[in-house]
C-alpha atoms as a PDB file:
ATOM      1  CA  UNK A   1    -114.959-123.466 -83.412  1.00  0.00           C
ATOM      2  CA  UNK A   2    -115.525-127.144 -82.687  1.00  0.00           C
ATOM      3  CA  UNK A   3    -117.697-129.279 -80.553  1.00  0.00           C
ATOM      4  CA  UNK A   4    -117.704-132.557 -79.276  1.00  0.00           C
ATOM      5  CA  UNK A   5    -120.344-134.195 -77.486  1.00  0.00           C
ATOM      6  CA  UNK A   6    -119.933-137.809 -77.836  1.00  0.00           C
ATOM      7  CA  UNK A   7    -117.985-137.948 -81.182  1.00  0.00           C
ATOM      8  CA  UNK A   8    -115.735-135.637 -82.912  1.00  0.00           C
ATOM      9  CA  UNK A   9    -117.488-132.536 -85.184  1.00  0.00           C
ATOM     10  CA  UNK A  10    -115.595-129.979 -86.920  1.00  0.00           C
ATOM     11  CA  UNK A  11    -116.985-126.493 -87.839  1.00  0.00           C
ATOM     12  CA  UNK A  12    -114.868-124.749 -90.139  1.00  0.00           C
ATOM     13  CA  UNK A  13    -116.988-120.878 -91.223  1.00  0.00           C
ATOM     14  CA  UNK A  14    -115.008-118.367 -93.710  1.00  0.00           C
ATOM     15  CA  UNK A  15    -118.345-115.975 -94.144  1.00  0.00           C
ATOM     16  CA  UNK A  16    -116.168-113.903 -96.273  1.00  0.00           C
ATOM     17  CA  UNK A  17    -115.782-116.749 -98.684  1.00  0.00           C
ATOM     18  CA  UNK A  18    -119.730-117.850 -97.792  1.00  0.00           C
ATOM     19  CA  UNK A  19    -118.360-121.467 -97.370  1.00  0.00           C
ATOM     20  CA  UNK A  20    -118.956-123.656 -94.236  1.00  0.00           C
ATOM     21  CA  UNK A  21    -118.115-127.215 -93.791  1.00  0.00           C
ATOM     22  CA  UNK A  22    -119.423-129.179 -91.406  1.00  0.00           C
ATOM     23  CA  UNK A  23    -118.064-132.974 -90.531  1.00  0.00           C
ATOM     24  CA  UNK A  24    -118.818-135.259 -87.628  1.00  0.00           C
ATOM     25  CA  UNK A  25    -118.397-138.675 -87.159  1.00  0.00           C
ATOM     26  CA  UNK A  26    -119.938-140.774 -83.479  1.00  0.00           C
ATOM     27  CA  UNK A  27    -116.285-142.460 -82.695  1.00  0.00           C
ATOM     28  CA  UNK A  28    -113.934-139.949 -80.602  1.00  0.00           C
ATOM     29  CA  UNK A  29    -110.372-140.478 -80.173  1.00  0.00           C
ATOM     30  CA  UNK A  30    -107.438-139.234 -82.285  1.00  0.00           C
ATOM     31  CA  UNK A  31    -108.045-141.768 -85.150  1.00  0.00           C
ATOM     32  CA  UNK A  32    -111.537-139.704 -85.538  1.00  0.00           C
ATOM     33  CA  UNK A  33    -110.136-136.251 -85.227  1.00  0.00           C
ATOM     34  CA  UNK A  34    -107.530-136.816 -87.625  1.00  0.00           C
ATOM     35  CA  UNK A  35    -109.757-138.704 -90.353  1.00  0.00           C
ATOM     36  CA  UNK A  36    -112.358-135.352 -89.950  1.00  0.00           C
ATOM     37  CA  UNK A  37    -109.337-132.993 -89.545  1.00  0.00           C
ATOM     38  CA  UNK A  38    -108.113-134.735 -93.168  1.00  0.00           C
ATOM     39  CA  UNK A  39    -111.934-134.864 -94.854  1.00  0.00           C
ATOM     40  CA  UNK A  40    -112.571-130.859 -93.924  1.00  0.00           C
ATOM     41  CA  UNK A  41    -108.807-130.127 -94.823  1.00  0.00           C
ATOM     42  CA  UNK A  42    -109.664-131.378 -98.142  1.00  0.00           C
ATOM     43  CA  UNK A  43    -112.503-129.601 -98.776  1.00  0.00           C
ATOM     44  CA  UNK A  44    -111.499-126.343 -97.949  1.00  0.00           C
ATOM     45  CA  UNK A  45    -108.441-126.966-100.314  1.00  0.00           C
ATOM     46  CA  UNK A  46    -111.150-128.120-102.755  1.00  0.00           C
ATOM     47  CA  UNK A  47    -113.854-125.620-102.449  1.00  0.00           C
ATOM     48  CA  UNK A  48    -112.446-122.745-100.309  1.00  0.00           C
ATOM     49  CA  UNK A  49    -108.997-121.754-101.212  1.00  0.00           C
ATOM     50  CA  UNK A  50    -108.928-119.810-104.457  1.00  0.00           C
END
């Protein structure tokens, strides 16, 4: 799930792991997406993956 009102936000839920991130940043564009894409990618290898 993602939305994007005037930035880029990323959502990521795994309830069966009960972890969530949430990242958002007020610049759009691909630059943006990617540099959130790479920030909640990180965490969820950090925190998320067993």
């Amino acid at each position: 799930m993602a939305a994007t009102p005037n930035g880029t936000t990323s959502i990521w839920i795994a309830p069966e792991t009960n972890f969530a991130v949430v990242a958002c940043t007020n610049y759009g564009g691909t630059g943006a997406f990617n540099a959130v894409d790479a920030v909640v990618g990180r965490l969820i290898q950090d925190f998320a993956l067993p």
